[in-house]
Structure formats: structure tokens, C-alpha cells
C-alpha atoms as a PDB file:
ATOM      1  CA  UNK A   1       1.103  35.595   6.181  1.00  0.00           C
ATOM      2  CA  UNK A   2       4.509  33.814   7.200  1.00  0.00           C
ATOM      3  CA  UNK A   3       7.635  35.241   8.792  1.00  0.00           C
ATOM      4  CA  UNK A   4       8.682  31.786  10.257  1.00  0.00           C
ATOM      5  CA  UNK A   5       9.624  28.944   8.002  1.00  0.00           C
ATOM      6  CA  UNK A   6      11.040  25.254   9.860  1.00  0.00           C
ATOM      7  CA  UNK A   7      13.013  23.161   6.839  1.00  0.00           C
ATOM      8  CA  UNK A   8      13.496  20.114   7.080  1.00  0.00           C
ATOM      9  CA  UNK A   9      16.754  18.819   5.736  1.00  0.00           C
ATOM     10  CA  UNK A  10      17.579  16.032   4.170  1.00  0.00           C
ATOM     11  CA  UNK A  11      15.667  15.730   0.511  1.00  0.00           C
ATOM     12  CA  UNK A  12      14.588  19.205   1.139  1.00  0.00           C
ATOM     13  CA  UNK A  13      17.846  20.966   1.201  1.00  0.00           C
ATOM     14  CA  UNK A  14      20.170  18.104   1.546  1.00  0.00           C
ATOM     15  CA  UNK A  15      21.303  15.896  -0.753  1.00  0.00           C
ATOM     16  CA  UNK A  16      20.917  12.807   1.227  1.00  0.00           C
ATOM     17  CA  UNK A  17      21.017  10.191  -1.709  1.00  0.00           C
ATOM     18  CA  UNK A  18      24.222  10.757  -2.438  1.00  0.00           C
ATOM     19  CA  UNK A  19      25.405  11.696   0.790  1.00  0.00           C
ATOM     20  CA  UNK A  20      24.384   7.988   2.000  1.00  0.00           C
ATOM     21  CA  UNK A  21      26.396   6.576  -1.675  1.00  0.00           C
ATOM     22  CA  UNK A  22      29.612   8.430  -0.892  1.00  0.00           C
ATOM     23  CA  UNK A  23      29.506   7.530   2.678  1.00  0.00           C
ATOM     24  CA  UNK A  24      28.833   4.039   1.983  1.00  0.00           C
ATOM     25  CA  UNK A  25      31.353   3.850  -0.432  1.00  0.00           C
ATOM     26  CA  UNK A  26      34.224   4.596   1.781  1.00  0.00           C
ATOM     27  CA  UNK A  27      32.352   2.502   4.740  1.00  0.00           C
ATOM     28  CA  UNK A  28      32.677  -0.591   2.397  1.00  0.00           C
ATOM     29  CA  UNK A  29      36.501   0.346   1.303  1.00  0.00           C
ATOM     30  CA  UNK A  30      37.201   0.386   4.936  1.00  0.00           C
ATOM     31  CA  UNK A  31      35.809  -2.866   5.705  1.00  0.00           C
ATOM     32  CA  UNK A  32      37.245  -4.248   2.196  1.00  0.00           C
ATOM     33  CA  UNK A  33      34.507  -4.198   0.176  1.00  0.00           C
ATOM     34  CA  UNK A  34      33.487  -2.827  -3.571  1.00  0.00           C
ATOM     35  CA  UNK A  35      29.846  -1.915  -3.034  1.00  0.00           C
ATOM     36  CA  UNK A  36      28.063  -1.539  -6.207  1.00  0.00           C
ATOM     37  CA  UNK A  37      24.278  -0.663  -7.372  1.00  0.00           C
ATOM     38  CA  UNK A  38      22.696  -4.071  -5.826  1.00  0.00           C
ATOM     39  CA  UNK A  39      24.579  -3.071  -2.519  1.00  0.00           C
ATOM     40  CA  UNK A  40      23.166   0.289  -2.654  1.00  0.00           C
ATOM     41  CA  UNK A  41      19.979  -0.409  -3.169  1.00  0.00           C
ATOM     42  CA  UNK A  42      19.876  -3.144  -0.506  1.00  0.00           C
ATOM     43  CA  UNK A  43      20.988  -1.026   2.358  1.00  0.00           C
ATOM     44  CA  UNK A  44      18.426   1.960   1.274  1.00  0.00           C
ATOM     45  CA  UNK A  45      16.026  -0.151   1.540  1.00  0.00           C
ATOM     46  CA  UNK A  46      17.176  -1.479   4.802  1.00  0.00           C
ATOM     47  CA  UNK A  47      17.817   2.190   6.193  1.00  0.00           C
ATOM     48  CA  UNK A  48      14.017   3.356   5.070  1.00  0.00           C
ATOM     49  CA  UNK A  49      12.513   0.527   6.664  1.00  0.00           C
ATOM     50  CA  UNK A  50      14.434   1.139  10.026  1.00  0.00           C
ATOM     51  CA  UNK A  51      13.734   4.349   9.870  1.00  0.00           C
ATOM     52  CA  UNK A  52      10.109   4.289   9.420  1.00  0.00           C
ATOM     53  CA  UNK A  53      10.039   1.719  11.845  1.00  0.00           C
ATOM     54  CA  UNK A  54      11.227   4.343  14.048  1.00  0.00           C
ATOM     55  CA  UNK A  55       9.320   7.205  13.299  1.00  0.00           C
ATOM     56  CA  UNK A  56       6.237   4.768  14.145  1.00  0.00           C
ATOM     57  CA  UNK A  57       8.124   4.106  17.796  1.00  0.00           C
ATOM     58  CA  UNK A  58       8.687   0.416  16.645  1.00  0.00           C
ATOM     59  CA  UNK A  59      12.525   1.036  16.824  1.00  0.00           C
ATOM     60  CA  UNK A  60      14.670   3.492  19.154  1.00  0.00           C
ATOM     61  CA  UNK A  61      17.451   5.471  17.362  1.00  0.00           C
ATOM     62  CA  UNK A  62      20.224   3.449  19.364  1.00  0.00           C
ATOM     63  CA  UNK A  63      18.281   0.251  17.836  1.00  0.00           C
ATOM     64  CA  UNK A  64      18.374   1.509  14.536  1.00  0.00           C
ATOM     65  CA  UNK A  65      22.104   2.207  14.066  1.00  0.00           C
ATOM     66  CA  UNK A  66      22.468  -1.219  13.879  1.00  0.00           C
ATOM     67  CA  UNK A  67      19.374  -3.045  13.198  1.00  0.00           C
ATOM     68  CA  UNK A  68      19.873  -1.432   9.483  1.00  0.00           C
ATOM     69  CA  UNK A  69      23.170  -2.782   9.053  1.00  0.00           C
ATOM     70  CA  UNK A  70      21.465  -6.181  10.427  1.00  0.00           C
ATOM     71  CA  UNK A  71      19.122  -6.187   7.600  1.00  0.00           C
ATOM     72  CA  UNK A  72      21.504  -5.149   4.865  1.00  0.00           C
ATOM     73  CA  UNK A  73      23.700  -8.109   5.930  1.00  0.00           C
ATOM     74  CA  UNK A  74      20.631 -10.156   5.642  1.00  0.00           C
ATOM     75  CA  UNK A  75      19.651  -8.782   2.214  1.00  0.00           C
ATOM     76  CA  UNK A  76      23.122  -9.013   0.973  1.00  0.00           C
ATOM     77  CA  UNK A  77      24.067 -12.121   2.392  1.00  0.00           C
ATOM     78  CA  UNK A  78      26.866 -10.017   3.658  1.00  0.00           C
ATOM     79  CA  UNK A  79      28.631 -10.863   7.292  1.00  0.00           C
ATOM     80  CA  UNK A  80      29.640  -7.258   8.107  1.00  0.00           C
ATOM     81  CA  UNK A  81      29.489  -6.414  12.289  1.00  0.00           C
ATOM     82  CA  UNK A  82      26.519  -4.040  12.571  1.00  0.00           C
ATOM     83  CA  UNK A  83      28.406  -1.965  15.240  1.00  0.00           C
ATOM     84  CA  UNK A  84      31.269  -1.501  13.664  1.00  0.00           C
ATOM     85  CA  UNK A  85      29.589  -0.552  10.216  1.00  0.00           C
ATOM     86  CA  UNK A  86      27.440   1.496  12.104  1.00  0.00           C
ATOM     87  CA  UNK A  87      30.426   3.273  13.640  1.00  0.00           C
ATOM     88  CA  UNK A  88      31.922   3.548  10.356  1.00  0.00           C
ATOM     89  CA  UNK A  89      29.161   4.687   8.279  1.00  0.00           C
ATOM     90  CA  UNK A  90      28.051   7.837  10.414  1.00  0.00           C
ATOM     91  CA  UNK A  91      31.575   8.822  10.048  1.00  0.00           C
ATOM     92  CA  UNK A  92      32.103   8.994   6.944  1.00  0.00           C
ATOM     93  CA  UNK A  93      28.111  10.251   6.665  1.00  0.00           C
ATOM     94  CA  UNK A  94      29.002  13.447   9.142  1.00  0.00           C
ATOM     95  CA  UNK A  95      31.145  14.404   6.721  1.00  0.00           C
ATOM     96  CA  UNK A  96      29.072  14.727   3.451  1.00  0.00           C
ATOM     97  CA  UNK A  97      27.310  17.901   3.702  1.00  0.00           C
ATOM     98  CA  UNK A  98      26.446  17.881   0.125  1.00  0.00           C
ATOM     99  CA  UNK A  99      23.272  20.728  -0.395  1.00  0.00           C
ATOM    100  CA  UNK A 100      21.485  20.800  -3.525  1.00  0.00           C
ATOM    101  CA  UNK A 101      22.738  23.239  -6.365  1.00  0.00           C
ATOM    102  CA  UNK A 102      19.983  25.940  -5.344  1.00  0.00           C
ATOM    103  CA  UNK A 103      20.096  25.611  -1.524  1.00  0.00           C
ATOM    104  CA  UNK A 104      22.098  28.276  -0.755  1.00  0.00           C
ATOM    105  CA  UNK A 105      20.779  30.982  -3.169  1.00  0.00           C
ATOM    106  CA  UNK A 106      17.378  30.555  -2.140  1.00  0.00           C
ATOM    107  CA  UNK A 107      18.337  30.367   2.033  1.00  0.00           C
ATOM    108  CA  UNK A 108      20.035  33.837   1.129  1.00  0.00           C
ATOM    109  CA  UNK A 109      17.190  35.247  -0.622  1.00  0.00           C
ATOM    110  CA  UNK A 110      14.525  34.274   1.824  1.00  0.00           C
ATOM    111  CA  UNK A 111      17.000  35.548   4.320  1.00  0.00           C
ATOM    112  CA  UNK A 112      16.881  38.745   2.706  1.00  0.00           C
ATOM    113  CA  UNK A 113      13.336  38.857   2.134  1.00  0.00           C
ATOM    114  CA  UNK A 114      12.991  38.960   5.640  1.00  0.00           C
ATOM    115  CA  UNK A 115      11.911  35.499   6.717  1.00  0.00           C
ATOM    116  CA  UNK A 116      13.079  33.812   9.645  1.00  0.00           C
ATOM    117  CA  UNK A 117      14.735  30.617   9.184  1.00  0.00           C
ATOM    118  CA  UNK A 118      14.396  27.313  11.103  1.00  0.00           C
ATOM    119  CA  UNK A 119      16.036  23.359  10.520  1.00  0.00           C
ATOM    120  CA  UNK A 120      14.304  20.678  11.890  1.00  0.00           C
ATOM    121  CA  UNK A 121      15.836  17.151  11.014  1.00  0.00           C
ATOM    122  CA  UNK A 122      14.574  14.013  12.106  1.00  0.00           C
ATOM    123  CA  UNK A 123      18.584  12.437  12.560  1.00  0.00           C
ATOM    124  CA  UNK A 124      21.423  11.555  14.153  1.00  0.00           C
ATOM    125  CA  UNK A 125      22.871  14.616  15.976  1.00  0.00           C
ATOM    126  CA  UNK A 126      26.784  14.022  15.621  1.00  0.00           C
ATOM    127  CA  UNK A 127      25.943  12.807  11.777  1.00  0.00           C
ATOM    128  CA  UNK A 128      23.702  15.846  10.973  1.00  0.00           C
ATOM    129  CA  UNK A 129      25.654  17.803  13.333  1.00  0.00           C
ATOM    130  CA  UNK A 130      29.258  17.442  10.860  1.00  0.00           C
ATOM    131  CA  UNK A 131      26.887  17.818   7.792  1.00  0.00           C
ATOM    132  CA  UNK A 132      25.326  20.791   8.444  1.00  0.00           C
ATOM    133  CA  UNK A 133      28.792  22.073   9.313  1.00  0.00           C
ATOM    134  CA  UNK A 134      30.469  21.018   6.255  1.00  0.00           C
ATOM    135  CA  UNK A 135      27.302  22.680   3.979  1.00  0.00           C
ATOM    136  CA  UNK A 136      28.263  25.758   5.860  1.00  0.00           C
ATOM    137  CA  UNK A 137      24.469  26.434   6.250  1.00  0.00           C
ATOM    138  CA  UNK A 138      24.067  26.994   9.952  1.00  0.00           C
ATOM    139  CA  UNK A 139      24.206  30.329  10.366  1.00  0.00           C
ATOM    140  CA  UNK A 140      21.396  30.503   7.774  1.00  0.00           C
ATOM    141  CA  UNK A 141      18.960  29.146  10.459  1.00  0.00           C
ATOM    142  CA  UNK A 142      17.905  31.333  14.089  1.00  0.00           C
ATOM    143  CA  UNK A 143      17.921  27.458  16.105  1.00  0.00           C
ATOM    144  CA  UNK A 144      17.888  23.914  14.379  1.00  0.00           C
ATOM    145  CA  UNK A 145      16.117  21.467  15.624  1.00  0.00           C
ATOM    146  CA  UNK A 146      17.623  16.940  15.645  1.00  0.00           C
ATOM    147  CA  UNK A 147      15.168  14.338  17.056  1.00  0.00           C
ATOM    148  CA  UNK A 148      18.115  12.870  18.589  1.00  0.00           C
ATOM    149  CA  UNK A 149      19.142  16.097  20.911  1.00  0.00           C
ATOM    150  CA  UNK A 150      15.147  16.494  21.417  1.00  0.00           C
ATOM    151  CA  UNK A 151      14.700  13.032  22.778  1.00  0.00           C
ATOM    152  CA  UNK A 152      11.219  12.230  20.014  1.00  0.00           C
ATOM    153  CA  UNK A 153      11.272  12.513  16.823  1.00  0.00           C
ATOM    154  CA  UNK A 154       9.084  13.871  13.667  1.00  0.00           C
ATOM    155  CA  UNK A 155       6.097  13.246  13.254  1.00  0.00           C
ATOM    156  CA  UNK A 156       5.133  12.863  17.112  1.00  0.00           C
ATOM    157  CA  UNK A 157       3.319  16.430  17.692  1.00  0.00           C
ATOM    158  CA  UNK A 158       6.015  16.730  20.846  1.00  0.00           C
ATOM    159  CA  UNK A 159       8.437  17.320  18.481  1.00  0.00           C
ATOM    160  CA  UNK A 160       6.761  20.160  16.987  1.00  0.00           C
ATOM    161  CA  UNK A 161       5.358  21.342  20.103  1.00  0.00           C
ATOM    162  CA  UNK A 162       8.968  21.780  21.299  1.00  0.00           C
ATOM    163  CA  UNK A 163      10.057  23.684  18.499  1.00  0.00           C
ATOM    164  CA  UNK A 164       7.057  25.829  18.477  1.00  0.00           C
ATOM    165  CA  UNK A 165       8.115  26.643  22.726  1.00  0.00           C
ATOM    166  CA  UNK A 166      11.848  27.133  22.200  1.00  0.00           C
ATOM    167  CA  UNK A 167      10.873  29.552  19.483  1.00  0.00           C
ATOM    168  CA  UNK A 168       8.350  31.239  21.375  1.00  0.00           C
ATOM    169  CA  UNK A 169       6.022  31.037  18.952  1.00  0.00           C
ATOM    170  CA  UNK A 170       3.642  28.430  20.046  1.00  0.00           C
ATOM    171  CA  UNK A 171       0.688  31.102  19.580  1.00  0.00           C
ATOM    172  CA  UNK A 172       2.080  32.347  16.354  1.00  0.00           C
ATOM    173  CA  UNK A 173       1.487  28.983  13.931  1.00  0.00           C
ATOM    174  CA  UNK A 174      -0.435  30.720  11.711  1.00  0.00           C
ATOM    175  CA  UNK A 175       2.754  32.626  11.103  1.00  0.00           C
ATOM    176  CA  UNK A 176       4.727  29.418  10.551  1.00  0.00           C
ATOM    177  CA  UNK A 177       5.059  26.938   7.078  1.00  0.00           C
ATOM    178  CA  UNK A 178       6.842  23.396   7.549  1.00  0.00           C
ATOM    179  CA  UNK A 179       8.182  22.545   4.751  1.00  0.00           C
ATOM    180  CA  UNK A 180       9.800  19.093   3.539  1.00  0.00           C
ATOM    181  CA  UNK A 181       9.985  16.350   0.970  1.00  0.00           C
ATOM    182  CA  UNK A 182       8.161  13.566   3.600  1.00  0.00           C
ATOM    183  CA  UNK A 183       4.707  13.147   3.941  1.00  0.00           C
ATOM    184  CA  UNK A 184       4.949  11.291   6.876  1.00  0.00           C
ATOM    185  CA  UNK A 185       6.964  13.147   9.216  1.00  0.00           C
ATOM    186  CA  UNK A 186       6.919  16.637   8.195  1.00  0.00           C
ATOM    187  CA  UNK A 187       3.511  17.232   6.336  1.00  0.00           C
ATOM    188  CA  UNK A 188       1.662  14.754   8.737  1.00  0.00           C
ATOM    189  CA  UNK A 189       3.534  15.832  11.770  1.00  0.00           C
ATOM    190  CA  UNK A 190       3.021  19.436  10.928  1.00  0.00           C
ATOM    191  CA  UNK A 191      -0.364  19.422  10.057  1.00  0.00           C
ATOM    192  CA  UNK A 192      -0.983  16.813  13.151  1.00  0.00           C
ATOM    193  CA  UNK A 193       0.442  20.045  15.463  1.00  0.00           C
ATOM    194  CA  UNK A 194      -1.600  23.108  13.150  1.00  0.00           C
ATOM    195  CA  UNK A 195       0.948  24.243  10.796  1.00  0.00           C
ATOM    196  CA  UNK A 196       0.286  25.054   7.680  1.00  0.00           C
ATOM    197  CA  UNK A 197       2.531  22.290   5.310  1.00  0.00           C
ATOM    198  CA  UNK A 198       4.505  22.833   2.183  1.00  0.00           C
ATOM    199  CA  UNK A 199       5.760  19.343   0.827  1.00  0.00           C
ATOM    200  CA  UNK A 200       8.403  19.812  -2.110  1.00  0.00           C
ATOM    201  CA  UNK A 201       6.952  16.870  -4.213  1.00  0.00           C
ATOM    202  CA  UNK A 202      10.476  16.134  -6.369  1.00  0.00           C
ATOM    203  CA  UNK A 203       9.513  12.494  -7.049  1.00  0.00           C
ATOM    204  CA  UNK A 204       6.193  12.868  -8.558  1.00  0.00           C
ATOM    205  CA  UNK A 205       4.217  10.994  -5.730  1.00  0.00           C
ATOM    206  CA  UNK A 206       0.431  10.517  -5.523  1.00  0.00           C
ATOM    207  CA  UNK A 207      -0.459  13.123  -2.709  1.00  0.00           C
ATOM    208  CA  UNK A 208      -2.108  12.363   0.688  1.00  0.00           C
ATOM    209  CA  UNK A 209      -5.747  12.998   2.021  1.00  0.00           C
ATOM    210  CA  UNK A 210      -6.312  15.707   3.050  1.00  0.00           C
ATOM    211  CA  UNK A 211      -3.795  17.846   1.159  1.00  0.00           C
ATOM    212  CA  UNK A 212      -0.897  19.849   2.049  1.00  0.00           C
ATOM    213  CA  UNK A 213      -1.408  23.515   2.208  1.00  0.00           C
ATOM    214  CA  UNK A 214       0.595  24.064  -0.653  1.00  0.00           C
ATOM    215  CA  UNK A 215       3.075  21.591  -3.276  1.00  0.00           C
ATOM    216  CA  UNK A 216       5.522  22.436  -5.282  1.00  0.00           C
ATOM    217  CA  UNK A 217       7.745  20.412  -7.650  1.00  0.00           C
ATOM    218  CA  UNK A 218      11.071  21.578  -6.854  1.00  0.00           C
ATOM    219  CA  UNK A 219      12.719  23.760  -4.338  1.00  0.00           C
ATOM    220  CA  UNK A 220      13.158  26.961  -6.573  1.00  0.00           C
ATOM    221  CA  UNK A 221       9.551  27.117  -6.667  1.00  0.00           C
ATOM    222  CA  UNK A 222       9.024  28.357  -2.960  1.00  0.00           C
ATOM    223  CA  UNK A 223      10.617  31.781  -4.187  1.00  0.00           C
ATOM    224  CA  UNK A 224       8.018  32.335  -6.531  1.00  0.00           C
ATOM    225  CA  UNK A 225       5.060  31.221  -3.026  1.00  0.00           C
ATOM    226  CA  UNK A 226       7.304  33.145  -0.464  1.00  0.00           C
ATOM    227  CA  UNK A 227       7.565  36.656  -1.914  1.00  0.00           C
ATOM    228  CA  UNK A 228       7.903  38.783   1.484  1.00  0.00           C
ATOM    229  CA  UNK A 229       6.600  38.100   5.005  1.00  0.00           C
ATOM    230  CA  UNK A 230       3.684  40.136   6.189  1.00  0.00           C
END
């Protein structure tokens, strides 16, 4: 049924909660200050809302590597430079490429099941770029896709329709499974462009109307769905 499977990659096979903690750590010690929890939370909040801002066109990427930092200082009642933070904090970010504990057993095994792999991030390039790089991953994947080298950005259908032409496989979706933790830019998007969706559900969330094509719990679980490709 599928030989072609797109990942995303962060919450799907990326760690990115405590990618963004370390990285914000060592942003902080830079600038010469001891984040704790309260500062944590405050600047997830402000990078979620910036970037779901953007994904809904309301923000460009260049306006949200700063405009998060903007409403984290506001939240915090902090007086950090946006720019600079900015600058800072995708450093230190590129170099976290922290995978979750069964990422790389289960890209080998659908490897060697004989699926083709894909990555397609909704990102920075240069930060996802270093991370991918430092998981040692990309060889796992025949092309990755970054809404930042691709000029839009999951869930907009031209993202997927771009992927789908570089691939060559724009009249092969029914050969093709997205699969992500979002609902909004990878289920949505994908089913929005006629893929069939697997969201990895690790949060116990309500789930949308209509339904993905399939949900799982955790990421193991996709060996058990994706036995071989036909």
C-alpha cells in the first residue's frame, strides 16, 4: 500500500522539548541569565504562538526569529535584545540534535523493510540543518524537505505539492503516508494535498474531524502498521 513515507521531525523523531531547554539554557548563560521552569515555560509559549502565527501567514519566518523573543521579554518582564537572543538561541539550537531513544532503530528497520524515507520539517534551515547533522540521521532519508529552503511552509498544500514534484511522485499519493505529531501542519496539510495521514498522538489529545487515516500512541507503534511495502 505504501513505499513512500515523509516524517516530519521535530516531536515525531526529534526531541524538540528538550532540544529548545538545553539551547535556552546556554542562550541565557550567555546573556547572564539562570533561566528556570517559569522562564521556560514563558518562552514556549511565546515560540508556539509565533509559530502558529506563522503557519497561518500572520508572521514571516524572518519576523518570527524575533517577534518570539519580543514576547518572552514581555512575558518575563525580561529586557533581553530580540536579535541578539535570536542569534544566540539558533546557535546553540543547531546544535542539539537530540532523537528520541527509538528513532534510529525504527528508521533502520523501515529502511530495511524496504520503505523509502522522506523529512519534511516546517523550520529554520541552518537550525534544522546542524540538528539533523548532529542526530546523524540524514542519510536515513532519499531528500528532506525545510519550509525555510522551500520558501512556504506546512500546512499550505504548496508545500506538499513541492515535495510530491521533487520526488516525482505527484501521481503516486496513494503510495505515500505523512506522518507527524501536529494536527495542524502535517495531518491537515497532508490530508488538505490527498495523503493519507498518520499523526503519532504522544500527548493524549482529543482528535480532529474528520480523522486521520491512522493514530498511534507512540512511535514504536508504526512498526507494528508498516510491516513491508507493497
Amino acid at each position: 500500500m505504501y513505499r513512500y513515507l515523509f516524517f516530519d521531525a521535530d516531536g515525531t523523531l526529534f526531541d524538540f522539548d528538550e532540544a529548545e531547554r538545553r539551547a535556552m539554557l546556554l542562550m541565557g548563560r550567555e546573556a547572564g541569565i539562570l533561566f528556570n521552569d517559569k522562564h521556560l515555560d514563558c518562552y514556549q509559549r511565546a515560540n508556539l504562538s509565533c509559530w502558529k502565527a506563522f503557519e497561518r501567514g500572520e508572521l514571516t519566518l524572518s519576523q518570527l526569529k524575533t517577534e518570539r523573543f519580543a514576547r518572552f521579554n514581555s512575558a518575563c518582564n525580561l529586557s533581553l535584545d530580540p536579535g541578539e537572543s535570536s542569534r544566540r538561541y539558533q546557535r546553540e539550537l543547531s546544535r542539539q540534535g537530540i532523537l528520541y531513544d527509538d528513532a534510529i532503530a525504527i528508521l533502520t528497520q523501515l529502511k530495511e523493510r524496504g520503505y523509502t524515507l522522506y523529512l519534511a520539517s516546517n523550520g529554520i534551515a541552518e537550525v534544522q540543518r546542524g540538528r539533523i547533522k548532529e542526530a546523524g540521521v540524514a542519510h536515513f532519508f532519499d531528500d528532506i524537505f525545510i519550509s525555510e529552503e522551500m520558501g512556504v511552509q506546512k500546512p499550505d498544500v504548496r508545500f506538499f505539492a513541492e515535495m510530491l514534484q521533487r520526488t516525482g511522485l505527484t501521481e503516486e499519493k496513494d503510495a505515500c503516508l505523512m506522518i507527524g505529531d501536529s494536527l495542524t501542519s502535517d495531518i491537515r496539510g497532508g490530508r488538505e494535498s490527498g495523503l493519507d495521514t498518520l499523526w503519532i498522538n504522544m500527548k493524549g489529545e482529543n482528535g480532529p474531524t474528520p480523522p486521520p487515516t491512522y493514530t498511534i500512541t507512540s512511535l514504536g507503534e508504526i512498526l507494528g502498521l508498516l510491516t513491508a511495502p507493497r
